[in-house]
C-alpha atoms as a PDB file:
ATOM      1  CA  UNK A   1     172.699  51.067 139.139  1.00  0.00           C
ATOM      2  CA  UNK A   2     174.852  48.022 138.499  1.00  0.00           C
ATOM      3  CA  UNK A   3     176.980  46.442 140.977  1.00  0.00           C
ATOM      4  CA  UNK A   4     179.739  44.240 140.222  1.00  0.00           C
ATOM      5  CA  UNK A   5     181.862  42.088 142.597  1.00  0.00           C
ATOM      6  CA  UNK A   6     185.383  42.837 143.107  1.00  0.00           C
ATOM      7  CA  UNK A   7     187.963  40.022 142.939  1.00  0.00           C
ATOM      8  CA  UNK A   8     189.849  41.103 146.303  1.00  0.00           C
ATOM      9  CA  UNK A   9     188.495  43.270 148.481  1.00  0.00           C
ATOM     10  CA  UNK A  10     188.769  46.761 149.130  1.00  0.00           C
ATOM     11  CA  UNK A  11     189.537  45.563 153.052  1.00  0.00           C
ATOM     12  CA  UNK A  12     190.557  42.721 154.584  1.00  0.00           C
ATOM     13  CA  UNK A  13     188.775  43.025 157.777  1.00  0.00           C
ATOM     14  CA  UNK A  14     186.130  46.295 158.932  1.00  0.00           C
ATOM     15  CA  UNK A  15     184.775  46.982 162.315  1.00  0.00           C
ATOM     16  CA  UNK A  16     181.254  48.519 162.555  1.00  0.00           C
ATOM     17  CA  UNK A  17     181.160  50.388 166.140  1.00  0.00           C
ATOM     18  CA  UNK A  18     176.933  50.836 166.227  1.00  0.00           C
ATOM     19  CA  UNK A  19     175.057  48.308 163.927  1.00  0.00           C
ATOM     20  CA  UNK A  20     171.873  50.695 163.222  1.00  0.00           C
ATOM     21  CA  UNK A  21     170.631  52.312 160.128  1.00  0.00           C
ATOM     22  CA  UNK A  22     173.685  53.461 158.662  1.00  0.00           C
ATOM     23  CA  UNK A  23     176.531  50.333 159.969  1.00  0.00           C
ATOM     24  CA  UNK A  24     173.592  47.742 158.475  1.00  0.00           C
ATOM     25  CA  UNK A  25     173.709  49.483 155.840  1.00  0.00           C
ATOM     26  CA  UNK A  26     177.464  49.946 155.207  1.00  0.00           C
ATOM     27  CA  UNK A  27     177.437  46.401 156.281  1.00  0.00           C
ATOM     28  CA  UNK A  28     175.343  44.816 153.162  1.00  0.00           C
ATOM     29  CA  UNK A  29     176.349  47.628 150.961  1.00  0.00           C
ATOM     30  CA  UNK A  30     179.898  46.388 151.388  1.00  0.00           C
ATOM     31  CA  UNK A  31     178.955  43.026 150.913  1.00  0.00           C
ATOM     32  CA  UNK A  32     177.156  43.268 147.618  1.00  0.00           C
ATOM     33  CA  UNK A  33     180.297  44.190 145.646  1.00  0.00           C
ATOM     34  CA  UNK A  34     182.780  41.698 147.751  1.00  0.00           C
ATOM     35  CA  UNK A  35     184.413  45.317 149.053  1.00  0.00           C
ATOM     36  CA  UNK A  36     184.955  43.482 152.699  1.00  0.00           C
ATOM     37  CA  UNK A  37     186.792  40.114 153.758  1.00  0.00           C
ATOM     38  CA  UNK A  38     185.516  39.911 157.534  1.00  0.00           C
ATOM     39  CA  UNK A  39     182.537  42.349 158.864  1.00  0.00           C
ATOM     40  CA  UNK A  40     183.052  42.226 162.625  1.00  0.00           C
ATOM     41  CA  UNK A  41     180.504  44.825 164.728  1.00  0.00           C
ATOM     42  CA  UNK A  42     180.251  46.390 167.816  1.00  0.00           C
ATOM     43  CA  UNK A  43     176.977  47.361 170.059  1.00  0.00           C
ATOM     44  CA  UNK A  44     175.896  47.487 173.728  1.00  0.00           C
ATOM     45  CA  UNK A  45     173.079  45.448 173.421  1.00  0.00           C
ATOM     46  CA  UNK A  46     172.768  42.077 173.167  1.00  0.00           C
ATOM     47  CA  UNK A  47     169.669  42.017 171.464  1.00  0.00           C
ATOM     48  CA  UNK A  48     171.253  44.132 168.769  1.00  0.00           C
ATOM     49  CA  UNK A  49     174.321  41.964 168.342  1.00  0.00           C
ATOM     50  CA  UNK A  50     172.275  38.369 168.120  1.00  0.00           C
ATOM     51  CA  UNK A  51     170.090  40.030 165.750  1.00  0.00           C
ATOM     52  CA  UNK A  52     173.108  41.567 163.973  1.00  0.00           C
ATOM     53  CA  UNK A  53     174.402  37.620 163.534  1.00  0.00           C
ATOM     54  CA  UNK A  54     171.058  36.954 162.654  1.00  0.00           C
ATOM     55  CA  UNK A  55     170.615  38.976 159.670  1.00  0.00           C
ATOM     56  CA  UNK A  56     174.120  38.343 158.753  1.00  0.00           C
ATOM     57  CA  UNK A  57     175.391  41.815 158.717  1.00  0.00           C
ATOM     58  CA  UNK A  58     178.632  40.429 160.498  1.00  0.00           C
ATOM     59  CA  UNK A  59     180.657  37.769 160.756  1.00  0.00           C
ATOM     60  CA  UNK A  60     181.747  38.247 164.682  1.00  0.00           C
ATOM     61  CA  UNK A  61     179.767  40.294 166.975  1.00  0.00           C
ATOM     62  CA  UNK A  62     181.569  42.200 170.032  1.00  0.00           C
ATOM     63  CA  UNK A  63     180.088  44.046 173.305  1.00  0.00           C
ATOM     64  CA  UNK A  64     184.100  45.370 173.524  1.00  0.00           C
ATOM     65  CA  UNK A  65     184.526  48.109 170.798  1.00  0.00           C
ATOM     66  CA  UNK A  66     188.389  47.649 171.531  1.00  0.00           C
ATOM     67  CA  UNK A  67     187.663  43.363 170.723  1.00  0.00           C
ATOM     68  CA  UNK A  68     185.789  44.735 167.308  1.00  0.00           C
ATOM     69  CA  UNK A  69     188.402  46.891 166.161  1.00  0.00           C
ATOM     70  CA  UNK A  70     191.453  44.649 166.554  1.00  0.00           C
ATOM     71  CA  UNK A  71     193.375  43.845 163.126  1.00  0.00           C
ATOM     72  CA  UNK A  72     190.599  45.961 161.271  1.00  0.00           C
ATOM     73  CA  UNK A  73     192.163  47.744 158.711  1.00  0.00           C
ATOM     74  CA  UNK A  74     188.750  49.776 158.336  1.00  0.00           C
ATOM     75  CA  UNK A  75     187.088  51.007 161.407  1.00  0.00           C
ATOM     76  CA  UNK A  76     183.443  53.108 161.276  1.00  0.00           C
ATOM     77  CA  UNK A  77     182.182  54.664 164.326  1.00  0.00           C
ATOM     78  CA  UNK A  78     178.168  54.383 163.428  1.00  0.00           C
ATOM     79  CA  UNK A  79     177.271  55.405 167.138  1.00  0.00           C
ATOM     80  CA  UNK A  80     175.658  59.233 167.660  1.00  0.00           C
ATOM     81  CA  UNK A  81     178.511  62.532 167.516  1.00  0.00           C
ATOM     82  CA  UNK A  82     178.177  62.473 171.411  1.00  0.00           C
ATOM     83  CA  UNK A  83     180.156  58.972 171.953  1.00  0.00           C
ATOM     84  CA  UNK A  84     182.789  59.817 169.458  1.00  0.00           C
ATOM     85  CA  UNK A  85     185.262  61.027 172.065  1.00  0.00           C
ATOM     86  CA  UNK A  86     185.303  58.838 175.053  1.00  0.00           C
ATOM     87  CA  UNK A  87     185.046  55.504 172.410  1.00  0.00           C
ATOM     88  CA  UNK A  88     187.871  56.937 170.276  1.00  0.00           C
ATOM     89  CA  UNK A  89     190.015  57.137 173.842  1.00  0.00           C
ATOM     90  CA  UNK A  90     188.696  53.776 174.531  1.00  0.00           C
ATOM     91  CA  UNK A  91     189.519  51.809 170.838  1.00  0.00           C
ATOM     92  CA  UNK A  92     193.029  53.665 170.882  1.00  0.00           C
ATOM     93  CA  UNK A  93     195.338  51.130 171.961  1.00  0.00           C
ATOM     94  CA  UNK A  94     193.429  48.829 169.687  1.00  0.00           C
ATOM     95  CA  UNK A  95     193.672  50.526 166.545  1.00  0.00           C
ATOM     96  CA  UNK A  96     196.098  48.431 163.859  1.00  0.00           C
ATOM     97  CA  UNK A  97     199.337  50.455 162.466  1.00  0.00           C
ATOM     98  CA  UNK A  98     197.709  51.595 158.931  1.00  0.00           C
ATOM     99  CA  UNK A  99     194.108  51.017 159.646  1.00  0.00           C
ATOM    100  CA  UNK A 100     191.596  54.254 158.184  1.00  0.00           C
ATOM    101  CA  UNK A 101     189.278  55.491 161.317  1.00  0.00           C
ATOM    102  CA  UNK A 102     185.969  57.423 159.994  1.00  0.00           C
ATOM    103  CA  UNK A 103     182.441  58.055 160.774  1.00  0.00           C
ATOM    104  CA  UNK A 104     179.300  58.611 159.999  1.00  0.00           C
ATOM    105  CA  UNK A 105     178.568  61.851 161.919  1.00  0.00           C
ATOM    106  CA  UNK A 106     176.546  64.851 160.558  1.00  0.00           C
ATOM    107  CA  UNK A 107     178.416  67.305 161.918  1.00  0.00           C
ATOM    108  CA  UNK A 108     182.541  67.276 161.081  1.00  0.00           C
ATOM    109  CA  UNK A 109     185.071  69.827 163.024  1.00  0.00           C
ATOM    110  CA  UNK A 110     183.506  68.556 166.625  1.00  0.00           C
ATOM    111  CA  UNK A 111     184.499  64.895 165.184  1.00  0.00           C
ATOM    112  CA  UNK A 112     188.088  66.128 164.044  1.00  0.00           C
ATOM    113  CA  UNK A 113     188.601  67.308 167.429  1.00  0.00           C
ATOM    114  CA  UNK A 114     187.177  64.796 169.529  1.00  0.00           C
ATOM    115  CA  UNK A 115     188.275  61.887 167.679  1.00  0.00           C
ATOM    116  CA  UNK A 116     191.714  62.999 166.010  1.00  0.00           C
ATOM    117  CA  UNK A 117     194.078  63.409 169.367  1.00  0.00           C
ATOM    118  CA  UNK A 118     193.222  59.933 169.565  1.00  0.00           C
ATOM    119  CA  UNK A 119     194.191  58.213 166.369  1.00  0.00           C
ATOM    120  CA  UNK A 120     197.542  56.578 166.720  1.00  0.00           C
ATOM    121  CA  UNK A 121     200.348  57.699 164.383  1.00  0.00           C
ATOM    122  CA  UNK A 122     200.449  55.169 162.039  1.00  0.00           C
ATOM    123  CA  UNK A 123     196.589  54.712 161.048  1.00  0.00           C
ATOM    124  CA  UNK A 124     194.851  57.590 158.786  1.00  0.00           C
ATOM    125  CA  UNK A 125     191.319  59.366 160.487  1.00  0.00           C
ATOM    126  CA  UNK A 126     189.239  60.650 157.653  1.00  0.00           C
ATOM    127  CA  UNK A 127     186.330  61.717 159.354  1.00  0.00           C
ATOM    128  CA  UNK A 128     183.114  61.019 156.634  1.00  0.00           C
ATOM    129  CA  UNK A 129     179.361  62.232 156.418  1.00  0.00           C
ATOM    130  CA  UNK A 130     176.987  59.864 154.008  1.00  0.00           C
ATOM    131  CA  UNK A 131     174.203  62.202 153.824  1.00  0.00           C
ATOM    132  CA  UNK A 132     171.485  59.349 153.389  1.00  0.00           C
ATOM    133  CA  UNK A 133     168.989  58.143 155.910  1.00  0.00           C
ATOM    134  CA  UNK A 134     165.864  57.007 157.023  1.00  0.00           C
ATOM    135  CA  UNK A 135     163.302  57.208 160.216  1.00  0.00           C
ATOM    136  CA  UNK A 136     163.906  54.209 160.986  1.00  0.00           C
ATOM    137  CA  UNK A 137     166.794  52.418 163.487  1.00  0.00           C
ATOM    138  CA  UNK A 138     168.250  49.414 164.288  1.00  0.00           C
ATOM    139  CA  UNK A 139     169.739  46.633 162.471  1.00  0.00           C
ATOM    140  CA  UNK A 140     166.323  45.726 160.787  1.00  0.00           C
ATOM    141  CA  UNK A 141     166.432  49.212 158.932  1.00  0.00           C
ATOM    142  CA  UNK A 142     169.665  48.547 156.662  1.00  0.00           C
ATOM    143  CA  UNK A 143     169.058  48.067 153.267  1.00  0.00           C
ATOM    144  CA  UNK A 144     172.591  47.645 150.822  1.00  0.00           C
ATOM    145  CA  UNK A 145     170.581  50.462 148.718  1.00  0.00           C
ATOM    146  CA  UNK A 146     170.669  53.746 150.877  1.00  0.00           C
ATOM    147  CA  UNK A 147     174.003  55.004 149.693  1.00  0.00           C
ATOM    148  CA  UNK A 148     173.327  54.177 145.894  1.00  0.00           C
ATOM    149  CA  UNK A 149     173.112  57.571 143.803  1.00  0.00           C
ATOM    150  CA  UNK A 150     173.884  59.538 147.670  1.00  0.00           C
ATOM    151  CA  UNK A 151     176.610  62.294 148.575  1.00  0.00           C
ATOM    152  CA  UNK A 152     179.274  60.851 151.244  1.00  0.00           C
ATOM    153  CA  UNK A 153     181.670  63.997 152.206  1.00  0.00           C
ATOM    154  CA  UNK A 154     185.299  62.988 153.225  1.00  0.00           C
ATOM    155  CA  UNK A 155     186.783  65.741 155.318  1.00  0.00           C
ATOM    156  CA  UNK A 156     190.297  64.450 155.958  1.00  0.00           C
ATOM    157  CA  UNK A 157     192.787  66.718 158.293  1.00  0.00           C
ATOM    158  CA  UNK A 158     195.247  68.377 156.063  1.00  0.00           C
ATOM    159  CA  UNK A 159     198.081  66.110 157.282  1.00  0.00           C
ATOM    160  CA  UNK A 160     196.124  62.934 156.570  1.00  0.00           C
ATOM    161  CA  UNK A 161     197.905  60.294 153.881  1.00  0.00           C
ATOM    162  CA  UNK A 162     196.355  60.605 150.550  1.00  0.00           C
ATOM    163  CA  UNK A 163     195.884  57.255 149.806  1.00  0.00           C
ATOM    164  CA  UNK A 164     194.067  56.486 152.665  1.00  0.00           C
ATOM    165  CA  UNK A 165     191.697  59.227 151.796  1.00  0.00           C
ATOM    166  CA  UNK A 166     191.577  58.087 147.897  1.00  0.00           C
ATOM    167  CA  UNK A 167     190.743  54.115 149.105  1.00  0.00           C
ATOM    168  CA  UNK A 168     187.598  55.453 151.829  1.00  0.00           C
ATOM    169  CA  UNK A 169     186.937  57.478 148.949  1.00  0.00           C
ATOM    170  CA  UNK A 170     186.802  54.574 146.502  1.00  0.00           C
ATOM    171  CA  UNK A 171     184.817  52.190 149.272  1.00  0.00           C
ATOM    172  CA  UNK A 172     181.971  55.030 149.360  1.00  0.00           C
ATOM    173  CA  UNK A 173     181.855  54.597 145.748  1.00  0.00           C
ATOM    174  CA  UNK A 174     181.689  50.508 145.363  1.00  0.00           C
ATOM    175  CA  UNK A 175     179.157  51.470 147.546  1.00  0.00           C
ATOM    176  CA  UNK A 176     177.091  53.266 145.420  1.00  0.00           C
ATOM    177  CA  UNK A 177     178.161  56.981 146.685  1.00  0.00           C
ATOM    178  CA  UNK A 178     178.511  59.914 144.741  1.00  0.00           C
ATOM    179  CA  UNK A 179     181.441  61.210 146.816  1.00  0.00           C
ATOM    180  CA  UNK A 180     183.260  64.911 147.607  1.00  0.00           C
ATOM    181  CA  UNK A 181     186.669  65.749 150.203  1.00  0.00           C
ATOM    182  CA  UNK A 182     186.023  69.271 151.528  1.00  0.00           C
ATOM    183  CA  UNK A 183     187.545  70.991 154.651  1.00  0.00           C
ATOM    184  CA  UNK A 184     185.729  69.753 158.094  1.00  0.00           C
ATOM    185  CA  UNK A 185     184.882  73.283 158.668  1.00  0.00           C
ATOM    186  CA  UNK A 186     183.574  74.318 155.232  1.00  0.00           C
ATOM    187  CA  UNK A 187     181.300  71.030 155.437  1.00  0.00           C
ATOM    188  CA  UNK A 188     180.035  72.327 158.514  1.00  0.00           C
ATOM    189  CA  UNK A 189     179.136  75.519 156.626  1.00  0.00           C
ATOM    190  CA  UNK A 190     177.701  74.141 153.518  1.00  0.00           C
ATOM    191  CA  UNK A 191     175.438  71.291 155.698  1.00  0.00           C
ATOM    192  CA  UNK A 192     174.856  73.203 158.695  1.00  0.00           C
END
């Protein structure tokens, strides 16, 4: 699979909430095609966000989700389902007019309804599952290859803007996705 740089990116500025597996990945992923301007991440520990600068995944490192996410015009929530809700309540008042919120969660009508109420009007939540993965965790794990030739399902509320779906759609591709939009529920279905 061939990846070539873009000449502006995709998004001027994205916020990785958990810098694991999956954000690490996103992370160089992103970077290998010039789909990002400024990779700014989030995570609890310290030793995750020195070794997060360390590796070069971001550019800025924050212990504050709500000092990650401002001016991001693309925010992921890489943290486990279970933290969706209260960090979504937390990042609220943070979140830029027009920014996309999505995930990387497994499991997609608990996400719409824990994280949804607390989207601003003005910025676009389409909620996403990249069904890729490894055993292994951390920052460490990410390799720019895990999405390449992978599904990523978009499951966008019915109200959500269509362009915001079509460029999260298009990122998931640069990034080497094979990509689908289906209902939260009928995802839930299909992957349970």
């Amino acid at each position: 699979m061939t990846h070539s740089k873009l000449d502006v990116p995709l998004f001027e500025r994205i916020a990785l909430i958990g810098i694991g597996l999956i954000g690490s990945s996103i992370s160089l992923a992103a970077r290998r095609v010039g789909l990002v301007g400024t990779v700014v991440g989030c995570a609890r520990s310290k030793e995750t966000r020195d070794r997060a600068l360390e590796l070069g995944l971001v550019d800025q490192v924050h212990e504050d989700p709500c000092a990650a996410v401002e001016g991001a015009d693309l925010i992921i929530l890489c943290t486990p389902v279970g933290t969706f809700s209260s960090l979504a309540e937390t990042i609220s008042s943070a979140i830029a007019p027009g920014a996309i919120v999505t995930d990387v969660g497994s499991v997609k009508a608990a996400v719409v309804r824990d994280v949804g109420p607390h989207v601003p009007k003005g910025a676009h939540f389409v909620p996403c599952h990249p069904v890729a993965g490894t055993e292994y965790s951390g920052p460490d794990a990410g390799f720019a290859e895990l999405f390449d030739n992978r599904w990523c399902i978009l499951t966008p509320p019915a109200e959500t803007d269509p362009a915001a779906v079509e460029k999260l759609n298009r990122f998931w591709q640069l990034c080497g996705a094979k990509t689908e939009v289906m209902d939260a529920s009928h995802h839930d279905l299909v992957l349970a």
